[in-house]
N, C-alpha and C. Protein backbone atom coordinates (compact mmCIF):
# COMPACT_ATOMS: atom_id res chain seq x y z
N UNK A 1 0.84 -1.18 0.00
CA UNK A 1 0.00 0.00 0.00
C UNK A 1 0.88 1.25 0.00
N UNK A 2 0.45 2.09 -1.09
CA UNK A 2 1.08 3.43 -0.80
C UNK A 2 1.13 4.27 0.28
N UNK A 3 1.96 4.91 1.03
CA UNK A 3 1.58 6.16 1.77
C UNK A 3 2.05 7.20 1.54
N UNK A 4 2.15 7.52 0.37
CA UNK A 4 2.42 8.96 0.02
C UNK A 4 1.63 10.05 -0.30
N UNK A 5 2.26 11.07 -0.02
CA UNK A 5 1.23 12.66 -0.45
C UNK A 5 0.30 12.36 -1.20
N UNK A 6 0.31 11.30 -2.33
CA UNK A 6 -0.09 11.34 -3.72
C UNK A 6 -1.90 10.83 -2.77
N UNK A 7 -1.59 10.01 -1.90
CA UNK A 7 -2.91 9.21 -1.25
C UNK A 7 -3.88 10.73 -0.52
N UNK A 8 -3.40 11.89 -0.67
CA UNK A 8 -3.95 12.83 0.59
C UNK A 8 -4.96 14.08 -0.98
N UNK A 9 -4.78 13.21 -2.27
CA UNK A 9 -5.41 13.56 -3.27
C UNK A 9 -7.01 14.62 -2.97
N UNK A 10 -6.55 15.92 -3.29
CA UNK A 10 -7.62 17.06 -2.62
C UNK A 10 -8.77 16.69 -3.32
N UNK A 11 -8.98 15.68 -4.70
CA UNK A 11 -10.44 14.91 -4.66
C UNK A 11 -11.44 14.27 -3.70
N UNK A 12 -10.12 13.48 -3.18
CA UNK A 12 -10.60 12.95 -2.19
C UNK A 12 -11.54 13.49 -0.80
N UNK A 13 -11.44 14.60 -0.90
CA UNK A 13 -11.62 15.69 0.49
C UNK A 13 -13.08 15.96 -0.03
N UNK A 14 -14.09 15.80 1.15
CA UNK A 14 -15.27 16.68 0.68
C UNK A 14 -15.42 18.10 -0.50
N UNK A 15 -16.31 18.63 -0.89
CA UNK A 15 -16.16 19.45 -1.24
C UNK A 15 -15.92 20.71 -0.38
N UNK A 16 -15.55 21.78 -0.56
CA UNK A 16 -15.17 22.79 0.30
C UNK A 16 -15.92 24.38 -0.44
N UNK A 17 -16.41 24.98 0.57
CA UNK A 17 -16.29 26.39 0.18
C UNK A 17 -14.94 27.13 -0.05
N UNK A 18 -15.31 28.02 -1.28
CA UNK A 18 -14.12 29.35 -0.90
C UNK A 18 -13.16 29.61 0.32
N UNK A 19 -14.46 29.78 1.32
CA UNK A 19 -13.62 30.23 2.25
C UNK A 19 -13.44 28.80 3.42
N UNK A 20 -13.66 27.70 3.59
CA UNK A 20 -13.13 27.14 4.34
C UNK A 20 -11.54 26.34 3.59
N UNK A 21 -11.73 26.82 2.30
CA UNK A 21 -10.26 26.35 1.49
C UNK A 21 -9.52 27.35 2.02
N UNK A 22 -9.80 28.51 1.91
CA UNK A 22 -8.81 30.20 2.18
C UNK A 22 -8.54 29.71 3.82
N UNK A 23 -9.52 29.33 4.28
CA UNK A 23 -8.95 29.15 6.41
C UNK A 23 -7.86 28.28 6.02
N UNK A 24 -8.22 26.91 6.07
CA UNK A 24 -7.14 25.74 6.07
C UNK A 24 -6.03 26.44 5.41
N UNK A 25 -5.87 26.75 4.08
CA UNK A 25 -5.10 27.05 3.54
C UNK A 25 -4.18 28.28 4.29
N UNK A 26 -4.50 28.89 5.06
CA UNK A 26 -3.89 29.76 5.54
C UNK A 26 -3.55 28.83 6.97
N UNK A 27 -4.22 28.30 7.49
CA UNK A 27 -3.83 27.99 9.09
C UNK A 27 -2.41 26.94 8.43
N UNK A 28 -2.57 26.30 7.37
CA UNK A 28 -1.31 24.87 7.19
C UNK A 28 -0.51 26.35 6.95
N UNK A 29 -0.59 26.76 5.93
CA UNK A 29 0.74 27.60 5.82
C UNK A 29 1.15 28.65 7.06
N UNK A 30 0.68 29.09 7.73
CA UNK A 30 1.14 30.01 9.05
C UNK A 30 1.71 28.66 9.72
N UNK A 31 1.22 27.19 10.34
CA UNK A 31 2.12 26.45 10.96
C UNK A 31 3.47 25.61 10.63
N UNK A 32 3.50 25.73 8.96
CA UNK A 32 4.49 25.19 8.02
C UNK A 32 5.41 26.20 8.44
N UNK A 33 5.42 27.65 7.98
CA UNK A 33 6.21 28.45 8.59
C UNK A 33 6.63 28.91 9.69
N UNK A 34 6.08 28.52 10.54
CA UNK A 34 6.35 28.55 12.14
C UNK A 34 7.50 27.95 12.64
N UNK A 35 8.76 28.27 13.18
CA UNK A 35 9.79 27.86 13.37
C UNK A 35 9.32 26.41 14.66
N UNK A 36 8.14 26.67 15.56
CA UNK A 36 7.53 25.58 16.14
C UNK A 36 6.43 25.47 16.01
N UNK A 37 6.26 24.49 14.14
CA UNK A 37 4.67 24.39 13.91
C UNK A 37 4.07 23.53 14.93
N UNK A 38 4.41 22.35 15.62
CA UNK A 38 3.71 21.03 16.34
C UNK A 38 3.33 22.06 17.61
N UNK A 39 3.94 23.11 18.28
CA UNK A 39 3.54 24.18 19.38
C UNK A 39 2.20 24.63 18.69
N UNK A 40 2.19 25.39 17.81
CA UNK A 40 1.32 26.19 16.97
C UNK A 40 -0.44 25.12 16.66
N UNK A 41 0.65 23.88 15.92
CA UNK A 41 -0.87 23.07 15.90
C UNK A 41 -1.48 23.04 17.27
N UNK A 42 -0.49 22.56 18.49
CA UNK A 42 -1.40 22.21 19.85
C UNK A 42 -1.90 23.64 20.33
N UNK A 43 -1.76 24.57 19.94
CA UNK A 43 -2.31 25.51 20.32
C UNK A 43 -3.35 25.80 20.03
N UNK A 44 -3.81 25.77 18.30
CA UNK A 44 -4.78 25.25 17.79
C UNK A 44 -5.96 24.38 18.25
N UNK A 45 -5.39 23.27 18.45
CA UNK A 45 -6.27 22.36 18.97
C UNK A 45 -6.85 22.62 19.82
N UNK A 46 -6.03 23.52 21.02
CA UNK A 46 -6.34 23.68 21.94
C UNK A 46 -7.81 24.49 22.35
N UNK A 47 -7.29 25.74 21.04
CA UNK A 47 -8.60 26.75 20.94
C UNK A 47 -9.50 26.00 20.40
N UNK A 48 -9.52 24.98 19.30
CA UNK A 48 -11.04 23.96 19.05
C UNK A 48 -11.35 23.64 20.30
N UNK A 49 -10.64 23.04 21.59
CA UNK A 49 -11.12 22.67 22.56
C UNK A 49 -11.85 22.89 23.21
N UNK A 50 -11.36 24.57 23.48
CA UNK A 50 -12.00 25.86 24.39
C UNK A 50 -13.01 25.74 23.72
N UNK A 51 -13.11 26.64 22.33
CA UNK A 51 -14.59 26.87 21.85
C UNK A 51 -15.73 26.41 21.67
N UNK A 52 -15.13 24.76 20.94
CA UNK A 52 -16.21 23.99 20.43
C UNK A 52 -16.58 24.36 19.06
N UNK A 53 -15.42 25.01 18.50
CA UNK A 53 -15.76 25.65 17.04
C UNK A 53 -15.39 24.51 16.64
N UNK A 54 -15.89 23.72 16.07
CA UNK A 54 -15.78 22.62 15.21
C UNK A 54 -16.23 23.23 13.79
N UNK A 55 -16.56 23.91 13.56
CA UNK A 55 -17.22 24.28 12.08
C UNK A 55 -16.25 25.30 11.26
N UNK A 56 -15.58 25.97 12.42
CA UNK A 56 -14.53 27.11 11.94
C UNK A 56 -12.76 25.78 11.99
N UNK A 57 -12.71 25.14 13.07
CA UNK A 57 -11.51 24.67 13.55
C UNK A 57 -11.49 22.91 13.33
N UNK A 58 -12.64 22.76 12.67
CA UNK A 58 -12.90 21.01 12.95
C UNK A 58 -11.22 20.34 12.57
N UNK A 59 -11.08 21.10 11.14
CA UNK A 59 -10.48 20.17 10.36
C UNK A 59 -8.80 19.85 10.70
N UNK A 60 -8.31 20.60 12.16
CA UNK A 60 -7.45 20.49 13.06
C UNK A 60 -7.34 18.86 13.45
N UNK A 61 -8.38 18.06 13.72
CA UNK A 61 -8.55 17.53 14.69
C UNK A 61 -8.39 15.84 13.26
N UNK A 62 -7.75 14.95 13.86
CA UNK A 62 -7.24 13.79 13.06
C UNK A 62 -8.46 13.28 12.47
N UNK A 63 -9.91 13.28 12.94
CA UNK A 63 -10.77 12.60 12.47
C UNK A 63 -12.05 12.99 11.59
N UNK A 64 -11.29 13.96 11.32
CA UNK A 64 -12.56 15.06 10.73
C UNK A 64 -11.93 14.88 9.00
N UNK A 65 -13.11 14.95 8.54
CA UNK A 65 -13.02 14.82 6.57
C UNK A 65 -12.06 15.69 6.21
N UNK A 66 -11.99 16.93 6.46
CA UNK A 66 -11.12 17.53 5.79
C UNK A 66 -9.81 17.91 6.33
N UNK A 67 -9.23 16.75 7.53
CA UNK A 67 -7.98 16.91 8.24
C UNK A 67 -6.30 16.59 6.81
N UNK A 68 -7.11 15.40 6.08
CA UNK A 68 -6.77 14.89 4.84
C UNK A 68 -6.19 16.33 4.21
N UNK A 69 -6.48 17.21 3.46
CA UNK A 69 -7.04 18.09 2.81
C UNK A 69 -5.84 18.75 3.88
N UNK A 70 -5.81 19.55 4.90
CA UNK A 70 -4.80 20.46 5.95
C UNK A 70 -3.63 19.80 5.73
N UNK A 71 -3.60 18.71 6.08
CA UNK A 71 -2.10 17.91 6.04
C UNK A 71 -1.03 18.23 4.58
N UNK A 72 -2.03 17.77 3.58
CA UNK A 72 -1.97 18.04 2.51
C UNK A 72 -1.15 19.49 2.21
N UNK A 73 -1.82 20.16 2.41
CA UNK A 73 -1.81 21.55 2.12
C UNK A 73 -0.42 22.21 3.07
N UNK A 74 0.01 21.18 4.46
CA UNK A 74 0.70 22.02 5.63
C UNK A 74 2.22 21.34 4.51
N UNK A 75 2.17 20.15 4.41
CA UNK A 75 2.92 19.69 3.94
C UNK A 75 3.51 19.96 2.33
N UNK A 76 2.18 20.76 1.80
CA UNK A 76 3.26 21.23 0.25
C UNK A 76 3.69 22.17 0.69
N UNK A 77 3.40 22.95 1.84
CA UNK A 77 3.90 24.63 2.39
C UNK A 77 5.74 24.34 2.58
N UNK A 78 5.44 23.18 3.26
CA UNK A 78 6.82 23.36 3.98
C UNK A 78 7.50 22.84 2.43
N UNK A 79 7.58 22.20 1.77
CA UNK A 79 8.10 21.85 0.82
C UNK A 79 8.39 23.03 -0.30
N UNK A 80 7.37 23.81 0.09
CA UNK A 80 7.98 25.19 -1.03
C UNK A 80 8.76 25.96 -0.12
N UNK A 81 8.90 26.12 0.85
CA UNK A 81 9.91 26.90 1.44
C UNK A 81 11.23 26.26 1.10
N UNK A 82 11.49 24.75 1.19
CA UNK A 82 12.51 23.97 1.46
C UNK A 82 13.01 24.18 -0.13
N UNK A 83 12.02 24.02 -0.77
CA UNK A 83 12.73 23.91 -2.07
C UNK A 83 13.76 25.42 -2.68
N UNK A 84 14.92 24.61 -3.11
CA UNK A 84 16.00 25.63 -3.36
C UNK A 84 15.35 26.65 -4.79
N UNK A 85 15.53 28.06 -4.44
CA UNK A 85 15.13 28.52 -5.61
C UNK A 85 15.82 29.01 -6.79
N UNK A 86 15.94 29.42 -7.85
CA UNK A 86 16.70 29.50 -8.70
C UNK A 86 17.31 30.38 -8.77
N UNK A 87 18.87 30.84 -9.22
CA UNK A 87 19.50 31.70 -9.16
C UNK A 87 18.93 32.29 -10.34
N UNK A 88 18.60 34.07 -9.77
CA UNK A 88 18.53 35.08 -10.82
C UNK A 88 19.28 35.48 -12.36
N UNK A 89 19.05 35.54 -13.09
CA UNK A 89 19.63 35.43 -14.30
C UNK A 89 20.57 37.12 -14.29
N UNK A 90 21.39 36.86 -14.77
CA UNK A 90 22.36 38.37 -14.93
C UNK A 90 22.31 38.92 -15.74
C-alpha cells in the first residue's frame, strides 16, 4: 500500500467552500512556517477545545473529513519553502 502525499489527493476531500479552502489554507501555511509548527498546531487544537468551534476549527482535529485536505496543504507549504530557488539570471 502506498503512503504517500499522492494518497492525501484534494479529490478525495469533501467538497469545500471558498472560504473554508482560504482558512485551512492559511492555518497549514502560518504552521508550516512557524519555526515551532507542532507548538502552533497544539495551540490550535487547543482553541477547538476551548470553543467547540468545530465548524470554523474542525479540520485540526485527526478525524474530521477535511484533516486529509490540511495535512496536505501544511505539507506542500513546507516543501515550497525547502525547495532551493533559482538563481537570478544576470
Amino acid at each position: 500500500m502506498e503512503t504517500s502525499a499522492a494518497m492525501l489527493d484534494h479529490r478525495a476531500v469533501p467538497s469545500l467552500s471558498a472560504e473554508e479552502k482560504r482558512r485551512i489554507e492559511r492555518v497549514a501555511r502560518c504552521v508550516a512556517r512557524d519555526r515551532d509548527g507542532h507548538l502552533t498546531e497544539r495551540l490550535l487544537l487547543r482553541l477547538l477545545s476551548i470553543t467547540r468551534n468545530g465548524r470554523r476549527w474542525g479540520f485540526l482535529a485527526a478525524d474530521h473529513p477535511l484533516h486529509p485536505y490540511y495535512l496536505q496543504q501544511k505539507v506542500s507549504e513546507r516543501c515550497r519553502i525547502l525547495r532551493p530557488r533559482p538563481a537570478a539570471d544576470r
